[in-house]
Protein backbone atom coordinates (compact mmCIF):
# COMPACT_ATOMS: atom_id res chain seq x y z
CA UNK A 1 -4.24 16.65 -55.67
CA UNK A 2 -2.85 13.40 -55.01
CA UNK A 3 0.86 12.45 -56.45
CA UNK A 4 0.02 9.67 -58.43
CA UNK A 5 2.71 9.84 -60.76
CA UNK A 6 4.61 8.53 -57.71
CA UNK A 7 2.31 6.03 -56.22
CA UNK A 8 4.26 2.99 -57.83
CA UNK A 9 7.55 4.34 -56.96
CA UNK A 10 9.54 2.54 -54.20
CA UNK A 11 11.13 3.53 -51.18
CA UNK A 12 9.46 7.33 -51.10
CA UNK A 13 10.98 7.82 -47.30
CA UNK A 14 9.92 10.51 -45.49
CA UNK A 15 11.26 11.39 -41.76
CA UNK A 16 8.25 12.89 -39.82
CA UNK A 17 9.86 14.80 -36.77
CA UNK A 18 7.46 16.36 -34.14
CA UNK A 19 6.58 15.99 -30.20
CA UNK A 20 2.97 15.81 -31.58
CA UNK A 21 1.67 12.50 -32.34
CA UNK A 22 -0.91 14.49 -34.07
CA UNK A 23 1.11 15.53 -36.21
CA UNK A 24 2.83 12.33 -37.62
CA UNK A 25 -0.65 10.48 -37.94
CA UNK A 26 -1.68 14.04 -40.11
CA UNK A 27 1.41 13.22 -41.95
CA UNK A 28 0.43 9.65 -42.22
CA UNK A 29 -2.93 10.30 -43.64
CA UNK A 30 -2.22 12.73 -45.91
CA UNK A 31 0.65 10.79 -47.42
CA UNK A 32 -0.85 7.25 -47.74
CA UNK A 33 0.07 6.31 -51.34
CA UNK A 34 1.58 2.92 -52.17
CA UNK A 35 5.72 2.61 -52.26
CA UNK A 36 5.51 5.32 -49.76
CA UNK A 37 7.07 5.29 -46.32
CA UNK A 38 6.38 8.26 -43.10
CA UNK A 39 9.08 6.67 -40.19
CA UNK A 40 8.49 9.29 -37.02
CA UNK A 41 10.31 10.91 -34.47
CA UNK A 42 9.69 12.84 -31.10
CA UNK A 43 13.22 14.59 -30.98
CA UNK A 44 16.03 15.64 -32.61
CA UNK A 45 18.09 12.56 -30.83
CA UNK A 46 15.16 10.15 -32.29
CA UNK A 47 15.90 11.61 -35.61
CA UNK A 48 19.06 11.56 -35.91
CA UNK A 49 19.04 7.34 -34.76
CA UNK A 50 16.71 7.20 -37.77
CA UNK A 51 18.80 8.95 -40.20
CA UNK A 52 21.75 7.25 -38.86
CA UNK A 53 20.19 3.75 -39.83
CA UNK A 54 18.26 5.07 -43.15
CA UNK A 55 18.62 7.41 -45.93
CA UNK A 56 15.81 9.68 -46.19
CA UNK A 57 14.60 12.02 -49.59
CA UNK A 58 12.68 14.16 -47.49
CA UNK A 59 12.25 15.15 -43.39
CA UNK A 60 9.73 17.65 -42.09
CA UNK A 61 10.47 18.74 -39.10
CA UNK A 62 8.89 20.86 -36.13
CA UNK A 63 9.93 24.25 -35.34
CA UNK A 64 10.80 23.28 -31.83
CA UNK A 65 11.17 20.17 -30.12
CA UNK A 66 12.10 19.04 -27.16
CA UNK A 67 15.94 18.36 -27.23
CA UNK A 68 16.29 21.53 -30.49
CA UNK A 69 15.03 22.56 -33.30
CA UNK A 70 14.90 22.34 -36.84
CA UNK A 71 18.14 24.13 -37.09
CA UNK A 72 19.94 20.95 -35.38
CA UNK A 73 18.02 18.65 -37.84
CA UNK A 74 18.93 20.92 -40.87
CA UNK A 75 22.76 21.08 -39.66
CA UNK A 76 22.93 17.19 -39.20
CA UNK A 77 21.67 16.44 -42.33
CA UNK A 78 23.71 18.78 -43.91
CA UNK A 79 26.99 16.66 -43.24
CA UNK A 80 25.06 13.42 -44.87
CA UNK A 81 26.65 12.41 -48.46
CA UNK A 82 23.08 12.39 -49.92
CA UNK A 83 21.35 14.83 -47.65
CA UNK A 84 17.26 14.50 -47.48
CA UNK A 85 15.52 18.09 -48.01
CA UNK A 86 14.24 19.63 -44.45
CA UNK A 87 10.64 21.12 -44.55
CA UNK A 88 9.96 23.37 -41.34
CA UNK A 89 6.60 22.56 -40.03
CA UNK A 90 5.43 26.02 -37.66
CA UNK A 91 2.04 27.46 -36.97
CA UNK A 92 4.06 31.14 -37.53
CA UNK A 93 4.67 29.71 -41.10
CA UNK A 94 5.31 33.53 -42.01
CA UNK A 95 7.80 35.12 -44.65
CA UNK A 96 10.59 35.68 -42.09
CA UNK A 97 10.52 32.08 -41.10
CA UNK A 98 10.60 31.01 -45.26
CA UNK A 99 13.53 33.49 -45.75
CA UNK A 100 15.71 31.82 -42.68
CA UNK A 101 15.02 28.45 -43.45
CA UNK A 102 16.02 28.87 -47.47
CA UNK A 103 19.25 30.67 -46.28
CA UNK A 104 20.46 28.23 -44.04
CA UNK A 105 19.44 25.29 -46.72
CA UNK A 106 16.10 23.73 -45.91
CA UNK A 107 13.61 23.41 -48.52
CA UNK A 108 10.18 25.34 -47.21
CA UNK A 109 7.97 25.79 -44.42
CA UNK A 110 4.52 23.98 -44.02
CA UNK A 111 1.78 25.63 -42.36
CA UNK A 112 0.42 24.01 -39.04
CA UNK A 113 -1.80 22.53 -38.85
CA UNK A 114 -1.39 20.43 -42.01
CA UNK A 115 -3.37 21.07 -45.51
CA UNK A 116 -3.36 18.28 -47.38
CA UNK A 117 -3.40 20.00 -50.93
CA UNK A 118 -0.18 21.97 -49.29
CA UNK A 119 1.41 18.89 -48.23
CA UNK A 120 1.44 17.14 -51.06
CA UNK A 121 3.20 19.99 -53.33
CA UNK A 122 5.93 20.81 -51.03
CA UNK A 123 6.95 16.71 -50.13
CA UNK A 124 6.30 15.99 -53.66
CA UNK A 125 8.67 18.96 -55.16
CA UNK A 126 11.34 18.01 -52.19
CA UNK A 127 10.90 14.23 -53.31
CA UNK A 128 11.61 15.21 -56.51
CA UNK A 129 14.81 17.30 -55.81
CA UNK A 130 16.48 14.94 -53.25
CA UNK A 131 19.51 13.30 -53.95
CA UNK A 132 17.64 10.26 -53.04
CA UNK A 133 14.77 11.27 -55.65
CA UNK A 134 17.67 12.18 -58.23
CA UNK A 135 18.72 8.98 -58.14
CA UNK A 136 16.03 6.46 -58.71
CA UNK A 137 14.94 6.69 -62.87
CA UNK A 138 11.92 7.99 -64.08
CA UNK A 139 8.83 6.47 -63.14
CA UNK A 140 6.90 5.31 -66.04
């Protein structure tokens, strides 16, 4: 399921945070829709630079990385004016992990490794409910 009622939007700017190359190039592929944009980063210090110089809708972020975890990502972003929606990427993508990352704020948890149907609904819904998303009008 593709998100083509999106695909002529501009600026759809997702942060891609993981020490897997892997996984950003998944990201990549599965996202690869005109007007929108997958920046990367390797650490929560690379991510934070990013966010610092753009405003993201959406980031989806490893479980662990090599300087944190989501949980540093989730609390940065959290102090933005228009925070972007975090998405918990894990390969223990279990209930307990969905529970603690809705309490503490994030969005949801993507399974590892990536499912492309899967992907697309959860970035698409986050897209759609980021302050950066609320924003923009209507595509037509």
């Amino acid at each position: 399921m593709r998100p083509n009622r999106f695909d002529a939007a501009p600026g759809r700017k997702v942060l891609s945070v993981s020490t897997s190359a892997e996984d950003h190039d998944s990201l990549r592929r599965i996202l690869d829709y005109p007007g929108w944009s997958i920046t990367t980063a390797f650490s929560c210090q690379q991510a934070i630079a990013r966010l610092c110089r753009d405003r993201m809708g959406v980031i989806v972020c490893d479980g662990h990385l090599s300087d944190g975890s989501w949980r540093d990502i989730l609390s940065y972003v959290a102090e933005l004016t228009e925070p972007a929606l975090v998405i918990v990427a894990s390969r223990a993508a279990g209930e307990d992990l969905r529970a603690e990352v809705r309490a503490l704020g994030g969005f949801e948890v993507l399974s590892k490794p990536f499912r492309a149907e899967e992907v697309n609904r959860v970035v698409v819904a986050a897209w759609q409910n980021s302050a950066v998303g609320i924003q923009e009008p209507a595509p037509a």
